[in-house]
Protein backbone atom coordinates (compact mmCIF):
# COMPACT_ATOMS: atom_id res chain seq x y z
CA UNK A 1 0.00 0.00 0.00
CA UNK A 2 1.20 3.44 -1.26
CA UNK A 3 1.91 5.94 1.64
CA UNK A 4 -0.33 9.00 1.60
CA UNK A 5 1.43 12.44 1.19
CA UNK A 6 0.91 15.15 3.76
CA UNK A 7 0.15 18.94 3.18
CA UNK A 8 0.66 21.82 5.62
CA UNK A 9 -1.42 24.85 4.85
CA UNK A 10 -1.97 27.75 6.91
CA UNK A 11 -5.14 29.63 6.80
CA UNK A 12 -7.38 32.37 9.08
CA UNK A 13 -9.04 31.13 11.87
CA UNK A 14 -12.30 32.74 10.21
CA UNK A 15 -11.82 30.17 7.44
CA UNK A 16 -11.04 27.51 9.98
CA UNK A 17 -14.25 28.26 11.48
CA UNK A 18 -16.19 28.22 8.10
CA UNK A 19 -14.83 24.99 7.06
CA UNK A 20 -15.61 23.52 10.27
CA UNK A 21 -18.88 24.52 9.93
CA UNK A 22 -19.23 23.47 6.26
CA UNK A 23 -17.96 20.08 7.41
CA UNK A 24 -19.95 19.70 10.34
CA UNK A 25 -22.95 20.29 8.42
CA UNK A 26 -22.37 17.67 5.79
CA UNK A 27 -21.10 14.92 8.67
CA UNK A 28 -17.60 15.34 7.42
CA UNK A 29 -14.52 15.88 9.34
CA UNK A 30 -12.46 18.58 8.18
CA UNK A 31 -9.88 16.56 6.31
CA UNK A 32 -12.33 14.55 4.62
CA UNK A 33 -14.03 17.79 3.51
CA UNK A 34 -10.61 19.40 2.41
CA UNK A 35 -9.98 16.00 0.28
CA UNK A 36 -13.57 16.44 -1.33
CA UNK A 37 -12.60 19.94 -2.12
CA UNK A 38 -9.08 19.18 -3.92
CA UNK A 39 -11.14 16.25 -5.58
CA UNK A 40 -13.40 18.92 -7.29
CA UNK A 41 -11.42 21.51 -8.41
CA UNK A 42 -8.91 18.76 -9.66
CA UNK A 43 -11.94 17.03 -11.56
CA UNK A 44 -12.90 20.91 -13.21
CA UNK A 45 -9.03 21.21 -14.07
CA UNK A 46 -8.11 18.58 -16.03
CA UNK A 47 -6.63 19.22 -18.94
């Protein structure tokens, strides 16, 4: 099995706070909405 890779990325607390509450909302924890959202703009950016 292929190790994952591992991002750092700094952002606002006020988008912290959003995203929680995005993620909350949908029953997602914050990764697994950050994945979701790298999975769609990568699907709208292919080339």
């Amino acid at each position: 099995m292929k190790k994952s890779k591992f991002i750092n990325v700094r952002i606002t607390e006020k988008m912290y706070a959003e995203l929680e509450k995005i993620a909350e909302s949908k029953g997602l924890t914050l990764p697994d909405l950050i994945r979701h959202v790298l999975v769609e703009y990568i699907e709208r950016h292919k080339s």
